[in-house]
Protein backbone atom coordinates (compact mmCIF):
# COMPACT_ATOMS: atom_id res chain seq x y z
CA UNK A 1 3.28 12.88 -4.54
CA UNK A 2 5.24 15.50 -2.15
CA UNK A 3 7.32 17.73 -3.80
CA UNK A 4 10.72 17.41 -3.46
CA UNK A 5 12.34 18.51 0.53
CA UNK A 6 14.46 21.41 0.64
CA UNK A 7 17.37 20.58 2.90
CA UNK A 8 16.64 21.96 6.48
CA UNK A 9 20.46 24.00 6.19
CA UNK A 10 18.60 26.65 3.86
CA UNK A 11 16.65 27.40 6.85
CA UNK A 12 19.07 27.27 9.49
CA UNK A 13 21.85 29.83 7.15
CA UNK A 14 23.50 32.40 9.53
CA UNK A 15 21.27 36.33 9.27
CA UNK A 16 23.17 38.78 7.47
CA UNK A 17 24.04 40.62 10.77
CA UNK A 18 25.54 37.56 12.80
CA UNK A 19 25.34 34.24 13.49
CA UNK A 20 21.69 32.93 14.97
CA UNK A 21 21.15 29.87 16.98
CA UNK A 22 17.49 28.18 16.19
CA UNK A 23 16.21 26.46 19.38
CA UNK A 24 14.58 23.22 18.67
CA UNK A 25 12.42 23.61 21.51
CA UNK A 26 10.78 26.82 20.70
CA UNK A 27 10.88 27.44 17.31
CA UNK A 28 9.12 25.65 15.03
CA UNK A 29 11.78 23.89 12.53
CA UNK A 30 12.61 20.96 10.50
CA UNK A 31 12.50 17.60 12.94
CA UNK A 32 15.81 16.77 10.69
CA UNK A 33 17.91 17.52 7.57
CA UNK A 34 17.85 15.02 5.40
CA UNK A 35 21.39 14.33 5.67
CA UNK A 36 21.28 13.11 9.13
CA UNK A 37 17.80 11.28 8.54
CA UNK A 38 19.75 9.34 5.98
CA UNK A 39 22.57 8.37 8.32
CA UNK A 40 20.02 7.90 11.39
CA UNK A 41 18.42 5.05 8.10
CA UNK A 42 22.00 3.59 7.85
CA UNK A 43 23.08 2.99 11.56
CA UNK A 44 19.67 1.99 12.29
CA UNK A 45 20.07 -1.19 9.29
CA UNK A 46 23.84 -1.33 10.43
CA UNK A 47 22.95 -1.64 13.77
CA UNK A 48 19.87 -4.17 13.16
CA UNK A 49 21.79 -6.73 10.93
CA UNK A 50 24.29 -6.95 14.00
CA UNK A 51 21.74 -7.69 16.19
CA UNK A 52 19.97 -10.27 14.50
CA UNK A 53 23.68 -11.95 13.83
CA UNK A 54 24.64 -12.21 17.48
CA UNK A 55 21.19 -12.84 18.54
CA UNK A 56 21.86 -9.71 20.73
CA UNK A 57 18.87 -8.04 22.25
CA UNK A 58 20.66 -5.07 23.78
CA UNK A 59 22.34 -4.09 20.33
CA UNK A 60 18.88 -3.30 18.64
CA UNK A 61 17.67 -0.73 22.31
CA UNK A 62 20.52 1.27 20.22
CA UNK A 63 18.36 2.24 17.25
CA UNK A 64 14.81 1.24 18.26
CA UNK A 65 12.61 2.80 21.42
CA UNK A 66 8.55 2.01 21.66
CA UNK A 67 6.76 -0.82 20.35
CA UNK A 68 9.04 -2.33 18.31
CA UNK A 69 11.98 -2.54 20.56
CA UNK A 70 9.44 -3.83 22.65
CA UNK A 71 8.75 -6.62 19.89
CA UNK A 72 11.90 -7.03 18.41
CA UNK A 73 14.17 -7.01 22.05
CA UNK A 74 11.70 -10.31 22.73
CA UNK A 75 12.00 -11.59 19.61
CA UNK A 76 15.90 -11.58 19.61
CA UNK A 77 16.11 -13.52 23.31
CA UNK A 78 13.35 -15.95 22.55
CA UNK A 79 16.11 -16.42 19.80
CA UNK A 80 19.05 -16.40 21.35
CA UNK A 81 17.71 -19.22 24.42
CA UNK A 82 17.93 -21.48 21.23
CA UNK A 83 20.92 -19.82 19.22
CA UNK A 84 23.36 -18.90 21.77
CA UNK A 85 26.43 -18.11 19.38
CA UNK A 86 24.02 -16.02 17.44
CA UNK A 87 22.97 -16.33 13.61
CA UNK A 88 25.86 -15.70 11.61
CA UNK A 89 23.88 -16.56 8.45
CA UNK A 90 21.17 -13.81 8.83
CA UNK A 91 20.91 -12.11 5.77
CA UNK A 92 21.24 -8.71 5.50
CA UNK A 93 18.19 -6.00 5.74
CA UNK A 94 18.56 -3.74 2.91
CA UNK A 95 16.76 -0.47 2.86
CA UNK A 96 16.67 1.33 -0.57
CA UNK A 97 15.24 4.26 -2.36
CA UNK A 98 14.01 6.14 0.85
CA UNK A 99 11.94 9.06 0.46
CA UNK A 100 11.86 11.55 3.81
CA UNK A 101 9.01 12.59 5.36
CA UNK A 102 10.05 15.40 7.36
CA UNK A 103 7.66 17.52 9.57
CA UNK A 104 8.54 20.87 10.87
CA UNK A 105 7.74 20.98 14.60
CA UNK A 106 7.93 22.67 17.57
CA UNK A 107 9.44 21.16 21.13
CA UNK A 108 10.23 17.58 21.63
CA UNK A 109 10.21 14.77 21.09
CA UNK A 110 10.31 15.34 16.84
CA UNK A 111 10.11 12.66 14.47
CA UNK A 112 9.90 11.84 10.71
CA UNK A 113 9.10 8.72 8.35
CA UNK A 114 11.65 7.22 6.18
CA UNK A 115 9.16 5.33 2.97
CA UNK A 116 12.13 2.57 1.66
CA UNK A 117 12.04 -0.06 -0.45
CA UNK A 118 13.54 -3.70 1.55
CA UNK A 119 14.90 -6.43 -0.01
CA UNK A 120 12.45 -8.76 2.09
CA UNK A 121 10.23 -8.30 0.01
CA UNK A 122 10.23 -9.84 -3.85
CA UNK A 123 11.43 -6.45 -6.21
CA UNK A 124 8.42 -6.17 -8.09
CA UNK A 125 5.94 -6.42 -5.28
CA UNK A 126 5.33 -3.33 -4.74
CA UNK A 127 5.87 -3.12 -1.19
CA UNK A 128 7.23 0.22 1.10
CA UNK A 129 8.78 -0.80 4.44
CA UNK A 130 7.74 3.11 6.43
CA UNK A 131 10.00 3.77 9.16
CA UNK A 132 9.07 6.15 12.29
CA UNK A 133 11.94 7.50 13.53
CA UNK A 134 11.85 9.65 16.95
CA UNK A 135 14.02 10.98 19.48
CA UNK A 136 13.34 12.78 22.93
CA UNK A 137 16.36 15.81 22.55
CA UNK A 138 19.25 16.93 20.30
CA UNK A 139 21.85 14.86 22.42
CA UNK A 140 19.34 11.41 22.05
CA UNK A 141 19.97 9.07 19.01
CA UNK A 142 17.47 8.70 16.44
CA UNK A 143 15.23 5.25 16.71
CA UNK A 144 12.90 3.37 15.14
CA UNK A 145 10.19 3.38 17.45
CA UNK A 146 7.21 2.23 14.62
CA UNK A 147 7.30 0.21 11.09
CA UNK A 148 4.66 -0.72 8.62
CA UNK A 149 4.81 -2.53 5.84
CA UNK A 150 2.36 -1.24 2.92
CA UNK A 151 1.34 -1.83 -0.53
CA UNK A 152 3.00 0.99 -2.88
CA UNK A 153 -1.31 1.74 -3.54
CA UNK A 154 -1.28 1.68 -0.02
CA UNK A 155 1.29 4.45 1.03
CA UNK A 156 -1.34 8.10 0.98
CA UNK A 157 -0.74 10.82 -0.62
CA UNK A 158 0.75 13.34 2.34
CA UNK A 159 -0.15 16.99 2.83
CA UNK A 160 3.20 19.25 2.61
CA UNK A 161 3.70 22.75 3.01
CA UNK A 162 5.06 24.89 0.47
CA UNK A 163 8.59 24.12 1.02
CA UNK A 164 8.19 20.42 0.61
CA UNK A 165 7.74 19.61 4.38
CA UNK A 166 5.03 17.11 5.93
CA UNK A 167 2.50 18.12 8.03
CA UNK A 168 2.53 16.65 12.11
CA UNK A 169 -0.50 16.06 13.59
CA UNK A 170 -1.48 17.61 17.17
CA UNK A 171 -2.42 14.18 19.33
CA UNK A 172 -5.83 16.18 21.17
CA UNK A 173 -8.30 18.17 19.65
CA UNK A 174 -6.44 19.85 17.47
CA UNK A 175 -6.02 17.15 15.29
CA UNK A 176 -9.37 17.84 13.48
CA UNK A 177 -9.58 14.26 12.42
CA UNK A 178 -12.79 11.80 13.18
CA UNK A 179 -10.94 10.31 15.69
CA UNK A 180 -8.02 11.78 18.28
CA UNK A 181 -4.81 10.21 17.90
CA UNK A 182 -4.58 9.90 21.43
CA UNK A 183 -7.86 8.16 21.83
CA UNK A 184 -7.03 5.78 19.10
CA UNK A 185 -5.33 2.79 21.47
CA UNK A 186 -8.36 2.98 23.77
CA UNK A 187 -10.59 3.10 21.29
CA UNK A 188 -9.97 0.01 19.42
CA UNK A 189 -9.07 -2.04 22.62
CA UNK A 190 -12.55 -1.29 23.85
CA UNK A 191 -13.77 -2.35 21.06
CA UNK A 192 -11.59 -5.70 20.61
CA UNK A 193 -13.28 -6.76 24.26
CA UNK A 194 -16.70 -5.40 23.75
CA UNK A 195 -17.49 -5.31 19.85
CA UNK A 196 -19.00 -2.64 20.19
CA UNK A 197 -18.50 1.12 18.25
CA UNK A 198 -18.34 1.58 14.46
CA UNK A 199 -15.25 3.80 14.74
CA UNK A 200 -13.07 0.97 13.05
CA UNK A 201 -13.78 -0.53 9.24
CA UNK A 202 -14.03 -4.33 9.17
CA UNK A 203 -10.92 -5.80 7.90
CA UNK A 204 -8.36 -8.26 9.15
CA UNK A 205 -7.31 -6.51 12.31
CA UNK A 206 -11.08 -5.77 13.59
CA UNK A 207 -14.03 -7.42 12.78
CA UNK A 208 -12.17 -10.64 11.82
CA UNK A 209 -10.09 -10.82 14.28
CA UNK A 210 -13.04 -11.04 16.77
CA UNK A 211 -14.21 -13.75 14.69
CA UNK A 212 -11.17 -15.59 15.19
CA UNK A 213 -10.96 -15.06 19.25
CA UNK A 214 -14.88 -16.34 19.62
CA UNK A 215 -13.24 -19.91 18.16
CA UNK A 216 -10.73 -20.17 20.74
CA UNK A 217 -13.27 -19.28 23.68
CA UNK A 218 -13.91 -22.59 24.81
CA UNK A 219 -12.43 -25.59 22.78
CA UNK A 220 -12.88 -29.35 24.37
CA UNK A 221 -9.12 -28.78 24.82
CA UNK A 222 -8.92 -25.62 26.30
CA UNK A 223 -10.68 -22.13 26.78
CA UNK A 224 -8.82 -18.78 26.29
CA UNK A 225 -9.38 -15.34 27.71
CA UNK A 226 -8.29 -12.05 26.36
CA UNK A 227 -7.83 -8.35 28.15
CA UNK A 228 -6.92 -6.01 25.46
CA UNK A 229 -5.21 -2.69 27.11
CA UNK A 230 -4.43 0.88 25.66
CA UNK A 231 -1.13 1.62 25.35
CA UNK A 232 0.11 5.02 27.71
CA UNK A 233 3.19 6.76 28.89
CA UNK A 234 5.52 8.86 26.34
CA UNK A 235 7.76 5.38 24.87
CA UNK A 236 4.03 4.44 23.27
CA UNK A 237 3.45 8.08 22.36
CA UNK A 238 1.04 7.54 18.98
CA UNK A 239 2.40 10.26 15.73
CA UNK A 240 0.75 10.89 13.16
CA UNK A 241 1.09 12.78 9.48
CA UNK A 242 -1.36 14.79 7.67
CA UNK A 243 -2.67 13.43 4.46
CA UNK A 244 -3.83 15.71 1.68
CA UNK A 245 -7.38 15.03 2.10
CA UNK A 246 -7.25 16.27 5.14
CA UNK A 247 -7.22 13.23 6.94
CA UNK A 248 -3.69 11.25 8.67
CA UNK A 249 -1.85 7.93 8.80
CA UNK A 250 -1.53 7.80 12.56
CA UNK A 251 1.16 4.89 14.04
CA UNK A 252 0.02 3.68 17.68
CA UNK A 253 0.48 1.02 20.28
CA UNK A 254 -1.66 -1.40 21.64
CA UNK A 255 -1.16 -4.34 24.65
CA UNK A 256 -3.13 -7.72 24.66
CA UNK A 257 -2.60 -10.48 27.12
CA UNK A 258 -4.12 -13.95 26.30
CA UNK A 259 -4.88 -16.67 28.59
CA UNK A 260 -5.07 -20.13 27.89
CA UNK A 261 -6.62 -22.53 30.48
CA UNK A 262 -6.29 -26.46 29.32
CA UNK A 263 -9.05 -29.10 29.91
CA UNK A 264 -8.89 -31.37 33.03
CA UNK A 265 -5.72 -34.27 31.86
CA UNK A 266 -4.88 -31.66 29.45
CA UNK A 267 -1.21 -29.83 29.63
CA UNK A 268 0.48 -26.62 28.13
CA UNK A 269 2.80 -27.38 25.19
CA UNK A 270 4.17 -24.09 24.54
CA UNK A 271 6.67 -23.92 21.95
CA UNK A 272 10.30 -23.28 22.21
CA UNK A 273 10.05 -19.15 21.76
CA UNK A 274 6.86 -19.02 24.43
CA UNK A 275 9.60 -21.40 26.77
CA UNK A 276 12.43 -18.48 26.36
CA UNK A 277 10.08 -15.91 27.48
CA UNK A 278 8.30 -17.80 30.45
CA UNK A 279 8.50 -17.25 34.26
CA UNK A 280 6.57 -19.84 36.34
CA UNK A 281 6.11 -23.50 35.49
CA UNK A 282 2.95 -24.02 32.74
CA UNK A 283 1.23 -26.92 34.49
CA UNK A 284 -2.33 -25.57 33.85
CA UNK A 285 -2.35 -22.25 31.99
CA UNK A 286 -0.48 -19.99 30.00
CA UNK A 287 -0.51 -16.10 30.09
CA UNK A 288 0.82 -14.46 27.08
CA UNK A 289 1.50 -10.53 26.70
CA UNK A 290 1.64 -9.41 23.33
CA UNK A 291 1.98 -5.83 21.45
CA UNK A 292 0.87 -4.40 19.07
CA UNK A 293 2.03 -1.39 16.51
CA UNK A 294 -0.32 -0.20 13.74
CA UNK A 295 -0.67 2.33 11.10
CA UNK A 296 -3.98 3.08 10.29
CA UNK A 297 -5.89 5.83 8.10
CA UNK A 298 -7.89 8.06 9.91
CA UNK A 299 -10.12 10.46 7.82
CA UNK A 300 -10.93 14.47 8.78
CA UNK A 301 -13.24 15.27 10.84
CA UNK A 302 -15.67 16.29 8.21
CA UNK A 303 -15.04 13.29 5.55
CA UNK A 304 -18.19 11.23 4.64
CA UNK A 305 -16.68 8.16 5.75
CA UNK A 306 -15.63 8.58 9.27
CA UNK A 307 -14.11 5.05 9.86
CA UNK A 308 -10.73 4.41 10.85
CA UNK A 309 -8.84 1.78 8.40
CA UNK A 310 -6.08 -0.60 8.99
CA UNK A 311 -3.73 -0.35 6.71
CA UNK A 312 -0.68 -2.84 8.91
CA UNK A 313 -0.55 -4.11 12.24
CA UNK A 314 2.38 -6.06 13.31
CA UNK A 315 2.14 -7.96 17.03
CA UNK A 316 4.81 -9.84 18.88
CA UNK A 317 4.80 -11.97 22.08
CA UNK A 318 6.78 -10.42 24.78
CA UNK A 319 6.52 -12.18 27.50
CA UNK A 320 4.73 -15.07 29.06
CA UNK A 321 3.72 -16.89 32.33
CA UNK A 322 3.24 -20.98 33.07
CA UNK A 323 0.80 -21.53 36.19
């Protein structure tokens, strides 16, 4: 385990000879104190109970950015289309006994992990509920752009320096891990359409989930294609901490579209979420977009084992098409 932070203040405390002012953008400081990162935890549940009351998609672009505003902004009008006076019974997320995973870094955007317990899950489950928060410049709001749920065995064991303060890791090269952060998305959609590549350990979101797809190929009822794209531009950024075995748990995006085709006298019968989401009329096919965030383990460079493990994945539908 980390040892404990020491608040970011200590190392922003006026010189003897005057007041200084520590640029964020140069210098290489504490993403946040742990002060705000707690408040930046409490508007972002405040603000996420609201939203999931009123059904209210704009509410949660507020407190979450990247993939899962991407997810959860769907999610929210798919449920609304059916709920239009909202969900007044939605009962309230409850994050708990946070620990803060705070990176000193250098430039923007900065980020840092909040590790919670939620009451979604049962209280001796074991379960941590990690939180990526980010945010682009000091006037910008902190928000959730990644979460993972993992097992308390799980959550790794994080490299810190000797102040208490996690480790970033450098997207490119620099990262010194087996594989680059920012090769990660392309990586494993290549290797969703093609198979090919031992970069990725079997498990759930890999080797069986190519299983699965071969299935739903070509059914007597229907046949289903799938184009599986890397994620780019800064709102899918991938971020990453250094674990102390030198390797990281990396959070990154992915985009998958799947199209289903029915049989001749065959029709779509997409459900009443899919319906919300839809442009065009699904006489023949349907088109769905999905993505996809995921915290995975990548080891050093240099470790023995040089795959790349999925620890969570969590995919939503986003939007869809009827033809």
């Amino acid at each position: 385990m980390s040892t404990p932070l020491v608040a970011a203040a200590l190392l922003l405390a006026p010189a003897l000879t005057g007041c200084t002012t520590v640029h964020g953008e140069r210098e290489n400081i504490p993403s946040v104190d742990r002060a705000e990162a707690s408040q930046a935890l409490r508007d972002f549940t405040d603000t996420y109970n609201t939203a999931y009351r009123k059904l209210d998609p704009d509410l949660v672009a507020r407190v979450e950015t990247g993939p899962l505003h991407a997810i959860n902004s769907a999610d929210l009008t798919a449920q609304h289309a059916g709920s239009p006076r909202g969900n007044p019974g939605f009962p309230a997320l409850e994050l708990t006994d946070a620990r803060y995973l705070i990176p000193r870094q250098v430039g923007w955007p900065k980020f840092f992990v909040a590790d919670t317990r939620s009451n979604r899950e049962q209280a001796d489950s074991g379960t941590r509920w990690l939180l990526l928060f980010t945010r682009d410049e000091p006037r910008t709001p902190w928000r959730v752009a990644y979460l993972s749920i993992l097992s308390r065995d799980e959550v790794p064991r994080f490299a810190t320096d000797r102040d208490g303060y996690a480790q970033p890791v450098p997207p490119g090269t620099a990262s010194r891990l087996a594989l680059r952060p920012d090769r990660l998305s392309k990586a494993y959609t290549d290797y969703l359409m093609t198979g090919e590549g031992t970069v990725f350990a079997a498990g759930g979101s890999t080797s069986a989930l190519r299983e699965s797809r071969k299935k739903t190929l070509r059914t007597p009822k229907y046949w289903t294609e799938y184009i599986d794209t890397p994620a780019a531009g800064p709102r899918y950024a991938p971020a990453g901490l250094r674990l102390a075995d030198g390797g990281a748990l990396v959070f990154f995006t992915s985009h998958h579209s799947q199209k289903q085709t029915m049989a001749k006298g065959m029709k779509p019968n997409p459900d009443d979420r899919v319906k919300a989401l839809m442009t065009g009329e699904a006489r023949k096919s349907i088109t769905l977009t999905r993505v996809s965030e995921a915290a995975v383990r990548v080891p050093a460079k240099d470790a023995a084992d040089q795959r790349v493990v999925f620890l969570n994945r969590v995919e939503g539908v986003t939007a869809a098409k009827g033809e």
